[in-house]
PDB file of N, CA and C in Angstrom:
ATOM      1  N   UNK A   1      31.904 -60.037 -72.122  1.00  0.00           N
ATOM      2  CA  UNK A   1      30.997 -59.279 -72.971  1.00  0.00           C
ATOM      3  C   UNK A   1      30.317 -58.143 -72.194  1.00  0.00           C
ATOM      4  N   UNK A   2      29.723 -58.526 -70.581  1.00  0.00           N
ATOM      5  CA  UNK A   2      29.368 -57.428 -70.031  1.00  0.00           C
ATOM      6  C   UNK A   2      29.669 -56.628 -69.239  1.00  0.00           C
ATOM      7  N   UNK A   3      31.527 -56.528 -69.734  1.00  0.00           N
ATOM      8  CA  UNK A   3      32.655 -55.690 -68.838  1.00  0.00           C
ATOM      9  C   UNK A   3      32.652 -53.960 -69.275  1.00  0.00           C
ATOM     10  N   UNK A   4      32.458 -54.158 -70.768  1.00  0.00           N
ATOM     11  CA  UNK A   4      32.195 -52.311 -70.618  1.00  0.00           C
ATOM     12  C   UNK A   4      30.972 -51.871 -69.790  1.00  0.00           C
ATOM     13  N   UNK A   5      29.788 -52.954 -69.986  1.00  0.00           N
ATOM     14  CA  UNK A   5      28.825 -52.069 -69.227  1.00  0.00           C
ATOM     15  C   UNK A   5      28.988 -52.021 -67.545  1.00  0.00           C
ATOM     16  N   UNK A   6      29.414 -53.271 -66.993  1.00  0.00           N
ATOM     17  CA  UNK A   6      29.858 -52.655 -65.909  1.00  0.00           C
ATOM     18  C   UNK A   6      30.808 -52.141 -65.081  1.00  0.00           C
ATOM     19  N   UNK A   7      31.831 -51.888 -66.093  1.00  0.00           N
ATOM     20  CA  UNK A   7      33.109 -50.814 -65.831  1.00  0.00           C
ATOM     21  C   UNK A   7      31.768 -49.638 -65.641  1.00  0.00           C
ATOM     22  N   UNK A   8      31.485 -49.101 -67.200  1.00  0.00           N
ATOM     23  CA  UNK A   8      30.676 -48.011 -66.481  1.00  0.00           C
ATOM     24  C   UNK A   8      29.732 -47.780 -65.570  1.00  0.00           C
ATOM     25  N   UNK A   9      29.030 -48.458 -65.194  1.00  0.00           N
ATOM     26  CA  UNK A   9      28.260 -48.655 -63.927  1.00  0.00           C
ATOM     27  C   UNK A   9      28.968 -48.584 -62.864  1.00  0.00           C
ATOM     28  N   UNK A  10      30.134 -49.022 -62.849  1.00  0.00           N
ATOM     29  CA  UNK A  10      31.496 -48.595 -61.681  1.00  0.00           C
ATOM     30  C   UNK A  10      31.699 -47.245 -62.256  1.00  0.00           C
ATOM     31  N   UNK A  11      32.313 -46.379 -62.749  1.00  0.00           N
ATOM     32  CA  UNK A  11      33.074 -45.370 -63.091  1.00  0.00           C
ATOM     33  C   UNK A  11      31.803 -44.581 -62.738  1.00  0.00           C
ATOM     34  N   UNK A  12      30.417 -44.942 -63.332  1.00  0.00           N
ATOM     35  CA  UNK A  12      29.391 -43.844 -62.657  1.00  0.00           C
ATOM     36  C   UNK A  12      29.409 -43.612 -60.866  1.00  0.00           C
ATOM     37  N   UNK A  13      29.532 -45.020 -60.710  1.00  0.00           N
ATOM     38  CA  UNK A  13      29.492 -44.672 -59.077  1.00  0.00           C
ATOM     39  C   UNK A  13      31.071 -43.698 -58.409  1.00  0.00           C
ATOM     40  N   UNK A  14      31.794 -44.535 -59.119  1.00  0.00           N
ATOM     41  CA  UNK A  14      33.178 -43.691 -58.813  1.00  0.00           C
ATOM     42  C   UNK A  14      32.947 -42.377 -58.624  1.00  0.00           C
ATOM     43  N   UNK A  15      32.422 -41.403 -59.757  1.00  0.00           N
ATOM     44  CA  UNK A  15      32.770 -40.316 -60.101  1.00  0.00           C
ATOM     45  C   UNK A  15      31.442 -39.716 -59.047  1.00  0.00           C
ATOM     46  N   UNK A  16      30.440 -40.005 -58.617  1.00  0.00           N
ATOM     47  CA  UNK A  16      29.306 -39.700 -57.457  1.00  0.00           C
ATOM     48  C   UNK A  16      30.238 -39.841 -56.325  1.00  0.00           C
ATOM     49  N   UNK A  17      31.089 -40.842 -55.740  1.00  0.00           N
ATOM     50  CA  UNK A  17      31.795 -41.440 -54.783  1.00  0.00           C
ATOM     51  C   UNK A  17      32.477 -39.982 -54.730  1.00  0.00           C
ATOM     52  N   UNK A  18      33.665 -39.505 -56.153  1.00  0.00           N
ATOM     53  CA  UNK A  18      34.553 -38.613 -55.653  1.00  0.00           C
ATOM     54  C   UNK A  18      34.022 -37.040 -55.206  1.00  0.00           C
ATOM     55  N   UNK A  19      32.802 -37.064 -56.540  1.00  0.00           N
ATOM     56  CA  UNK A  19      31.958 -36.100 -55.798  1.00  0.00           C
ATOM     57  C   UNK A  19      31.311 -35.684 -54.417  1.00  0.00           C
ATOM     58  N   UNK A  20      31.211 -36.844 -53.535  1.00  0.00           N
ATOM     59  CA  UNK A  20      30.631 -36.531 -52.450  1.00  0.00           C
ATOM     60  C   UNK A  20      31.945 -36.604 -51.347  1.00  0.00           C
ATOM     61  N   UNK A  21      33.326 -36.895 -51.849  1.00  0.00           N
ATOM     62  CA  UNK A  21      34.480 -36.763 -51.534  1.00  0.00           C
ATOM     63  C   UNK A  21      34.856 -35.000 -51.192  1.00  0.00           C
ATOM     64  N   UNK A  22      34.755 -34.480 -52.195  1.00  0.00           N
ATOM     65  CA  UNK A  22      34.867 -33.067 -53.030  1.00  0.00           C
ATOM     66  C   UNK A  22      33.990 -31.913 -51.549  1.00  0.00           C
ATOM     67  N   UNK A  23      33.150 -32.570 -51.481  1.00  0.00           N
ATOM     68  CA  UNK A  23      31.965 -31.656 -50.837  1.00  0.00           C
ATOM     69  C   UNK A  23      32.603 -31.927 -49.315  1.00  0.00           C
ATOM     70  N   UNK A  24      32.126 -33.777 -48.820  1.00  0.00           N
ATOM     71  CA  UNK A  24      33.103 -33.330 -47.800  1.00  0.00           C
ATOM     72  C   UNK A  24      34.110 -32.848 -47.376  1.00  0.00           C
ATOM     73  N   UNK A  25      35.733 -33.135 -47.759  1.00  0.00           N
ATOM     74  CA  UNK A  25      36.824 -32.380 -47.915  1.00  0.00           C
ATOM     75  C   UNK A  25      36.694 -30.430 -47.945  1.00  0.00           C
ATOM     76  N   UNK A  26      35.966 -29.837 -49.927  1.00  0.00           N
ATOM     77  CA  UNK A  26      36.383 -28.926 -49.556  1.00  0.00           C
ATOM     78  C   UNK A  26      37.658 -28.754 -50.153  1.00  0.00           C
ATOM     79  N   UNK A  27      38.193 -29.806 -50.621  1.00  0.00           N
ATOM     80  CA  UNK A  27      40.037 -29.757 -51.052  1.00  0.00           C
ATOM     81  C   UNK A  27      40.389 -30.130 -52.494  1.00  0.00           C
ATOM     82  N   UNK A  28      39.593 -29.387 -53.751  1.00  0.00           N
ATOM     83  CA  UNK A  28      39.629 -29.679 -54.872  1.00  0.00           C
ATOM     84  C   UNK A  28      41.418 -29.859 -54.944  1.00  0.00           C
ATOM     85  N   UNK A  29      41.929 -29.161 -54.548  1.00  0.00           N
ATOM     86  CA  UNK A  29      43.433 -28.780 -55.210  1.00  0.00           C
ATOM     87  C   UNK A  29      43.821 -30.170 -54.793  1.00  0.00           C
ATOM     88  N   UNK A  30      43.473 -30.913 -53.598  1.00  0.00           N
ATOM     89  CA  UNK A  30      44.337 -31.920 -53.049  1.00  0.00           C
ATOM     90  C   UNK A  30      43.793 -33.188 -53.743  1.00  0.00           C
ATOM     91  N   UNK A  31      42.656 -33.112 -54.408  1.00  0.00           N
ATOM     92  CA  UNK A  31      42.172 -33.602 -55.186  1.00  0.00           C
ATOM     93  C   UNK A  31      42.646 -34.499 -56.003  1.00  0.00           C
ATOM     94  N   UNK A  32      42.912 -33.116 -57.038  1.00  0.00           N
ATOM     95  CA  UNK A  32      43.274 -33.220 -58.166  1.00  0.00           C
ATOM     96  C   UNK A  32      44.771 -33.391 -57.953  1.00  0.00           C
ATOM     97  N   UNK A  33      45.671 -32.997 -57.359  1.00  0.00           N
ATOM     98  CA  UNK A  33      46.747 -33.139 -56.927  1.00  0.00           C
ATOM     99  C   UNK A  33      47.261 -35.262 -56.698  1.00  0.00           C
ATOM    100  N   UNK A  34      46.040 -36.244 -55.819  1.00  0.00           N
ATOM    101  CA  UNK A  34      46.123 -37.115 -55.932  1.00  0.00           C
ATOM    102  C   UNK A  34      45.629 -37.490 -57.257  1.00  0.00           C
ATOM    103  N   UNK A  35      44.993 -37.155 -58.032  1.00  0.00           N
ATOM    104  CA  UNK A  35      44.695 -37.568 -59.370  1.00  0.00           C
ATOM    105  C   UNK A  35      46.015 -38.041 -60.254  1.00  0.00           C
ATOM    106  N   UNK A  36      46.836 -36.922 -60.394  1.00  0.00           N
ATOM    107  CA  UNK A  36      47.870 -37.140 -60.866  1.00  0.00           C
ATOM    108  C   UNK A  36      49.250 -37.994 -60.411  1.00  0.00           C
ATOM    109  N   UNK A  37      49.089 -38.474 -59.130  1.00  0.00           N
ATOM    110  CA  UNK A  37      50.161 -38.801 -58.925  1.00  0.00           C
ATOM    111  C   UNK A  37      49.506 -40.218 -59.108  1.00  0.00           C
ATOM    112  N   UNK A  38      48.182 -40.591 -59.864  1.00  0.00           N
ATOM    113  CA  UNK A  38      47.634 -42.036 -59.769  1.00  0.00           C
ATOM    114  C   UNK A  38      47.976 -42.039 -61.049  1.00  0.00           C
ATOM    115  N   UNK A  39      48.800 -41.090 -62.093  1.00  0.00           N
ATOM    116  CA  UNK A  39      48.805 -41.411 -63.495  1.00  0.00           C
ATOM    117  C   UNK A  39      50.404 -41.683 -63.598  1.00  0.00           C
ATOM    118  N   UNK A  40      51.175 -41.849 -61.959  1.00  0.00           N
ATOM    119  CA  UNK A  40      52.663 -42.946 -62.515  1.00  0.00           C
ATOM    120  C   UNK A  40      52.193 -44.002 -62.663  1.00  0.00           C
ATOM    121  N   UNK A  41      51.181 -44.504 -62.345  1.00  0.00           N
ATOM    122  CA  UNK A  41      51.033 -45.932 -62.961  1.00  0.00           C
ATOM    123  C   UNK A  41      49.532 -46.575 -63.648  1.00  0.00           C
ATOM    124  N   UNK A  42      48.817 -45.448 -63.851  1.00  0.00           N
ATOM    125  CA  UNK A  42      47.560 -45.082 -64.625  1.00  0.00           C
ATOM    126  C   UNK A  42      47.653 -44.030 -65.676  1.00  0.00           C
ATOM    127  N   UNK A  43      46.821 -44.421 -66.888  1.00  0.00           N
ATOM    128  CA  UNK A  43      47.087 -43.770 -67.783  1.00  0.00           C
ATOM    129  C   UNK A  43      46.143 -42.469 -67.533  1.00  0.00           C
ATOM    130  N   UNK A  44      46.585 -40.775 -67.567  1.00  0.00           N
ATOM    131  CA  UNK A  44      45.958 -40.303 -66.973  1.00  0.00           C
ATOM    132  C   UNK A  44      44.328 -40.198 -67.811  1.00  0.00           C
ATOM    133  N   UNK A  45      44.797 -40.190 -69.377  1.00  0.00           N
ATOM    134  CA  UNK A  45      44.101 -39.544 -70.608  1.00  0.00           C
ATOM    135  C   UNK A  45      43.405 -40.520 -71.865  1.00  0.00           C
ATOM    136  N   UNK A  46      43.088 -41.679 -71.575  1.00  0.00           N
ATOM    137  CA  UNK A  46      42.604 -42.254 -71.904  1.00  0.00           C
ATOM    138  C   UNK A  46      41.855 -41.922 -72.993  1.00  0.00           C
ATOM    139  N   UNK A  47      41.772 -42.475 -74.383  1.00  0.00           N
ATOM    140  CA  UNK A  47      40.787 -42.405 -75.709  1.00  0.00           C
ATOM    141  C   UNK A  47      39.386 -42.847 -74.928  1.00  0.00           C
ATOM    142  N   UNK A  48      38.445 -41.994 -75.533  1.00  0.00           N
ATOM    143  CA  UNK A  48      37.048 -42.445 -75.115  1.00  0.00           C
ATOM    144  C   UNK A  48      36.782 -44.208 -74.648  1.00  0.00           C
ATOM    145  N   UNK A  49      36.966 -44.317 -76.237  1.00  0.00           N
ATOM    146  CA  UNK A  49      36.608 -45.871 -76.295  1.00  0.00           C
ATOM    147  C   UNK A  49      37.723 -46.934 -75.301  1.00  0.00           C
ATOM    148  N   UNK A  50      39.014 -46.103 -75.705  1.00  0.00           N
ATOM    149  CA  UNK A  50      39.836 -46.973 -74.468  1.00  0.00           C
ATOM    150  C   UNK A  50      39.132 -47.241 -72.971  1.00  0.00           C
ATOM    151  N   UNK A  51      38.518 -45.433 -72.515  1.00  0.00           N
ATOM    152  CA  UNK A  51      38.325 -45.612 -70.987  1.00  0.00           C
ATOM    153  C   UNK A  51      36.672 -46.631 -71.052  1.00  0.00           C
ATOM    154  N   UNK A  52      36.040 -46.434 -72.075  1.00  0.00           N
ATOM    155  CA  UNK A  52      34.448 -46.902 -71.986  1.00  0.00           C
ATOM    156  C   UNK A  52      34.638 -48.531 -71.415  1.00  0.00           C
ATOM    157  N   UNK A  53      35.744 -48.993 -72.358  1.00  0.00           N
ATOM    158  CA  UNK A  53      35.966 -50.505 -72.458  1.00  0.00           C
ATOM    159  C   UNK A  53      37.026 -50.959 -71.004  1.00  0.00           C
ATOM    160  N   UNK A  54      37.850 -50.265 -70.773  1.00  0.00           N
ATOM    161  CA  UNK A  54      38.676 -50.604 -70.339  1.00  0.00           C
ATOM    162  C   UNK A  54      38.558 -50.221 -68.352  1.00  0.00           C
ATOM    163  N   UNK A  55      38.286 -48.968 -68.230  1.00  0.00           N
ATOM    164  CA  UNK A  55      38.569 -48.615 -67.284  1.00  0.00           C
ATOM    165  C   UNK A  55      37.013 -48.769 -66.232  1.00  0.00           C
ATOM    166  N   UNK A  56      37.323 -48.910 -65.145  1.00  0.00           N
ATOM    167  CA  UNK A  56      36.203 -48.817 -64.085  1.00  0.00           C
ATOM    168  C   UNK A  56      36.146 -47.727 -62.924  1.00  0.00           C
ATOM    169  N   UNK A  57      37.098 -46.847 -63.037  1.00  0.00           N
ATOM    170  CA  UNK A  57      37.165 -45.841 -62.457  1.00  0.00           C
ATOM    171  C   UNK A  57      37.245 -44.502 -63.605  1.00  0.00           C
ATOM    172  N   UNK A  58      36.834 -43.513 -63.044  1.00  0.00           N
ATOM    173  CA  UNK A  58      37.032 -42.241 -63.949  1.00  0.00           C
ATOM    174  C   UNK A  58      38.733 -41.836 -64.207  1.00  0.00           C
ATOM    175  N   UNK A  59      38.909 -41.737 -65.462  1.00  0.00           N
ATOM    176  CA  UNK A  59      40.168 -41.483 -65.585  1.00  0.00           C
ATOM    177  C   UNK A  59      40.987 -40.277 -64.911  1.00  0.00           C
ATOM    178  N   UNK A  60      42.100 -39.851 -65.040  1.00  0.00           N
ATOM    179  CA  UNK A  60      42.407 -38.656 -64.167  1.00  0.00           C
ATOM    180  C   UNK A  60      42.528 -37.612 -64.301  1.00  0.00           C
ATOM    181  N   UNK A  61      42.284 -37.269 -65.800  1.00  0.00           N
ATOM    182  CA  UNK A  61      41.756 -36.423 -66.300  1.00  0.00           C
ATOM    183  C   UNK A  61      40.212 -35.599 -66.070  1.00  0.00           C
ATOM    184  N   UNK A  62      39.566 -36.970 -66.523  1.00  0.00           N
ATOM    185  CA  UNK A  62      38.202 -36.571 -65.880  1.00  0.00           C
ATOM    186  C   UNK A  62      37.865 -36.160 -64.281  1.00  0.00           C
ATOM    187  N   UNK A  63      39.049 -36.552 -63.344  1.00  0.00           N
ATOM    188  CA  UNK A  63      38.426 -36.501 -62.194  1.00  0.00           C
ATOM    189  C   UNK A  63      39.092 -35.389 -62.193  1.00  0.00           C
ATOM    190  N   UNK A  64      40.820 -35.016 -62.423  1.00  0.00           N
ATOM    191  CA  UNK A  64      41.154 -33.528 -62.085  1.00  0.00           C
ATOM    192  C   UNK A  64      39.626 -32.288 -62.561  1.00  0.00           C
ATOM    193  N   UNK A  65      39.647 -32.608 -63.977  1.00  0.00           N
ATOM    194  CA  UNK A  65      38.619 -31.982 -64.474  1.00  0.00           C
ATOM    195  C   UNK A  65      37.204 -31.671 -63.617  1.00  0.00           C
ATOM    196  N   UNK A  66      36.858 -32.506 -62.947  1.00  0.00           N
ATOM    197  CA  UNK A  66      35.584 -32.293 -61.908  1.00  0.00           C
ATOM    198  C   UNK A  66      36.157 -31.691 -60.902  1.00  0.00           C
ATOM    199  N   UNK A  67      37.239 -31.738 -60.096  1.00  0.00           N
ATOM    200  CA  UNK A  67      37.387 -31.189 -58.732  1.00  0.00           C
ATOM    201  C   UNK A  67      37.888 -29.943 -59.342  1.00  0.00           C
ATOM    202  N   UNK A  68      38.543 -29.476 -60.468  1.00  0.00           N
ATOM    203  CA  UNK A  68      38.149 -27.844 -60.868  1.00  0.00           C
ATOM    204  C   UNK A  68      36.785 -27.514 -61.411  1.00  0.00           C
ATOM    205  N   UNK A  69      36.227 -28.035 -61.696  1.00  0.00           N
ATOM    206  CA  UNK A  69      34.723 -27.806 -62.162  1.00  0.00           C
ATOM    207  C   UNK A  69      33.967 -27.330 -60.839  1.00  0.00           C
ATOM    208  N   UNK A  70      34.474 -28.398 -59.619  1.00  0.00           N
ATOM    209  CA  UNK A  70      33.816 -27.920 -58.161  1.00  0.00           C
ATOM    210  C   UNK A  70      34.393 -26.941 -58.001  1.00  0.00           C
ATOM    211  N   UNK A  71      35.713 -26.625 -57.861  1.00  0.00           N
ATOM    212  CA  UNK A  71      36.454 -25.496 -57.124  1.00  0.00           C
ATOM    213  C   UNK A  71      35.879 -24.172 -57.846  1.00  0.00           C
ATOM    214  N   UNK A  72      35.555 -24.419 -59.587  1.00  0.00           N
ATOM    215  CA  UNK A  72      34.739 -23.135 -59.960  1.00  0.00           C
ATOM    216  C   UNK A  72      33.445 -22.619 -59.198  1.00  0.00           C
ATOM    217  N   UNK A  73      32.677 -23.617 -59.416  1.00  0.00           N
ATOM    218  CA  UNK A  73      30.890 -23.692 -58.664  1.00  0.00           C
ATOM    219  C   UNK A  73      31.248 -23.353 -57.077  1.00  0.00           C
ATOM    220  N   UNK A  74      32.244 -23.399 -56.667  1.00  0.00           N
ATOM    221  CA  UNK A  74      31.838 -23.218 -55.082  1.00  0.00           C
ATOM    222  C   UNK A  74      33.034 -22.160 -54.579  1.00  0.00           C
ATOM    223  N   UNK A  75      32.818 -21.016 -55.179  1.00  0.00           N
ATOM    224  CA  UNK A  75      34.144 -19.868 -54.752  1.00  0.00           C
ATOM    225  C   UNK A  75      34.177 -19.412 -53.101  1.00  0.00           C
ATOM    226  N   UNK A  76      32.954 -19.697 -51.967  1.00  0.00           N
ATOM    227  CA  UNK A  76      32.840 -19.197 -51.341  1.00  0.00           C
ATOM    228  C   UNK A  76      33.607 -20.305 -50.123  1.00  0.00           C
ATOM    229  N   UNK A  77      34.162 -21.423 -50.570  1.00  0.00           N
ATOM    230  CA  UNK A  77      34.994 -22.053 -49.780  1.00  0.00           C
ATOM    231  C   UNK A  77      35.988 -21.627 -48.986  1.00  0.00           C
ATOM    232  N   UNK A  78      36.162 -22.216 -47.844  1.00  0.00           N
ATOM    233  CA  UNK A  78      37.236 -21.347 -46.697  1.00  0.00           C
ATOM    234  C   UNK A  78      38.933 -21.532 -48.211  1.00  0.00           C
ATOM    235  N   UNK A  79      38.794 -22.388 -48.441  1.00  0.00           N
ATOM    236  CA  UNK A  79      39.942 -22.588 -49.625  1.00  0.00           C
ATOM    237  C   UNK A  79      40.191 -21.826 -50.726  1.00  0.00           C
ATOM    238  N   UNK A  80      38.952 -21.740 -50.624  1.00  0.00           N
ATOM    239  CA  UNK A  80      38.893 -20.356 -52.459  1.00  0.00           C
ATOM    240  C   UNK A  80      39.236 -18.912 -51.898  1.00  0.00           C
ATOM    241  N   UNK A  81      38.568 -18.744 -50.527  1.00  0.00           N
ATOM    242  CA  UNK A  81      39.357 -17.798 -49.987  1.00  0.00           C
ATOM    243  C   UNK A  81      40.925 -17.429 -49.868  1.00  0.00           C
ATOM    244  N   UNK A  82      40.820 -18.251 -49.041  1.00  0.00           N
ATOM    245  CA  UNK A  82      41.959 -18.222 -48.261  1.00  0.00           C
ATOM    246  C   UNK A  82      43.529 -18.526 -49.509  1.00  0.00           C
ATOM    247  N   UNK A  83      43.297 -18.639 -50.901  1.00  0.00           N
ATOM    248  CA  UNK A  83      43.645 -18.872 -51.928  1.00  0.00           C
ATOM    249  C   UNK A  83      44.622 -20.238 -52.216  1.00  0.00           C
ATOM    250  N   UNK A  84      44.192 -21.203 -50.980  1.00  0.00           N
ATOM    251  CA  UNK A  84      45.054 -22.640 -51.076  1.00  0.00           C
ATOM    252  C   UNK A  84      44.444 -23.225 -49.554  1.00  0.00           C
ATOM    253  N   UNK A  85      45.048 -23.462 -48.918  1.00  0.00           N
ATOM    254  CA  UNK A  85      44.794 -24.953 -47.752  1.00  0.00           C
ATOM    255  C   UNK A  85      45.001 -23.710 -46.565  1.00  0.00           C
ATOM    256  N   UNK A  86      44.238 -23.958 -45.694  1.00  0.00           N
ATOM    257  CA  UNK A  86      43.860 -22.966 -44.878  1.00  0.00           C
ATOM    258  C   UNK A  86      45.009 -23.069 -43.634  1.00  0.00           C
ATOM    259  N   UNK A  87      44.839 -21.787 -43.083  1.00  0.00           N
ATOM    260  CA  UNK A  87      46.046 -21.445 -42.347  1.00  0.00           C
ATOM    261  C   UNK A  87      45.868 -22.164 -41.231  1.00  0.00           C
ATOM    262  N   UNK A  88      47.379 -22.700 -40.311  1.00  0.00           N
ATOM    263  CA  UNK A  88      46.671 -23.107 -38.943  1.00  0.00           C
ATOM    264  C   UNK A  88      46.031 -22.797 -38.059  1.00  0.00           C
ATOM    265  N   UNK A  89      44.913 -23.419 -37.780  1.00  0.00           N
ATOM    266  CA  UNK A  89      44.026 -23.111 -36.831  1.00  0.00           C
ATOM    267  C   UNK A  89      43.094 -22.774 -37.456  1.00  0.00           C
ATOM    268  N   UNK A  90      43.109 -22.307 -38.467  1.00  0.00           N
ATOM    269  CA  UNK A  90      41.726 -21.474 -39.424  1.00  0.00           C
ATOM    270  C   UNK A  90      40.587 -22.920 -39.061  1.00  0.00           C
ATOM    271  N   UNK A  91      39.353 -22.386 -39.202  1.00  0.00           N
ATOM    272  CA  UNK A  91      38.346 -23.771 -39.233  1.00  0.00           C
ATOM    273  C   UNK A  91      38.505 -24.282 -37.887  1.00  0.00           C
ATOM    274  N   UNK A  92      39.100 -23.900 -37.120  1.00  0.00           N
ATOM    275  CA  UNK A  92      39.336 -25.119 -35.590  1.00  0.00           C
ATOM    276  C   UNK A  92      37.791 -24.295 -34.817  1.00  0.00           C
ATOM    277  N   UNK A  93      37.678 -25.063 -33.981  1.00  0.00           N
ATOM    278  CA  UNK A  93      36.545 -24.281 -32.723  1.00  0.00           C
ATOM    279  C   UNK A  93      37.450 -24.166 -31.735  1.00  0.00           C
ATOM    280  N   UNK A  94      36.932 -22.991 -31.180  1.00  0.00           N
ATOM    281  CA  UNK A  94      37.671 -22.038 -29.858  1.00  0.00           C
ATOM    282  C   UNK A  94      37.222 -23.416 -28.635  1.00  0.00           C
TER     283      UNK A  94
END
């Protein structure tokens, strides 16, 4: 009986978890990139009520959806630059 509420109480922490993932990294694309390859055996798109009840992690939709939501909000990334995954050596210290 008190599995939807604490699926979501998980999926809230999840989605803080991937967020503070996001910030460290820096690597929305690689992100979202693992998002999808978690939907060969996760459903990526889940009905509301399916994910409310069912799921304890953010679906992969929702999470691709946030790590472009970050990659919008934060253009000044060596990544947003550099227009993908930074060149070798880029970011290293001399």
């Amino acid at each position: 009986m008190l599995t939807p509420v604490t699926n979501s109480i998980i999926r809230l922490h999840e989605a803080e978890a991937d967020l503070f993932g996001l910030n460290a990294s820096q690597e929305p694309d690689g992100f979202a990139e693992v998002s999808l390859k978690l939907g060969e055996y996760r459903k990526l798109d889940p009905g509301r009520l399916e994910e409310i009840l069912f799921y304890d992690h953010p679906s992969g939709r929702n999470r691709i959806f946030a790590a472009m939501r970050w990659k919008a909000e934060h253009p000044t990334t060596p990544q947003a630059e550099s227009g993908g995954r930074p060149a070798a050596g880029e970011g290293e210290k001399p």
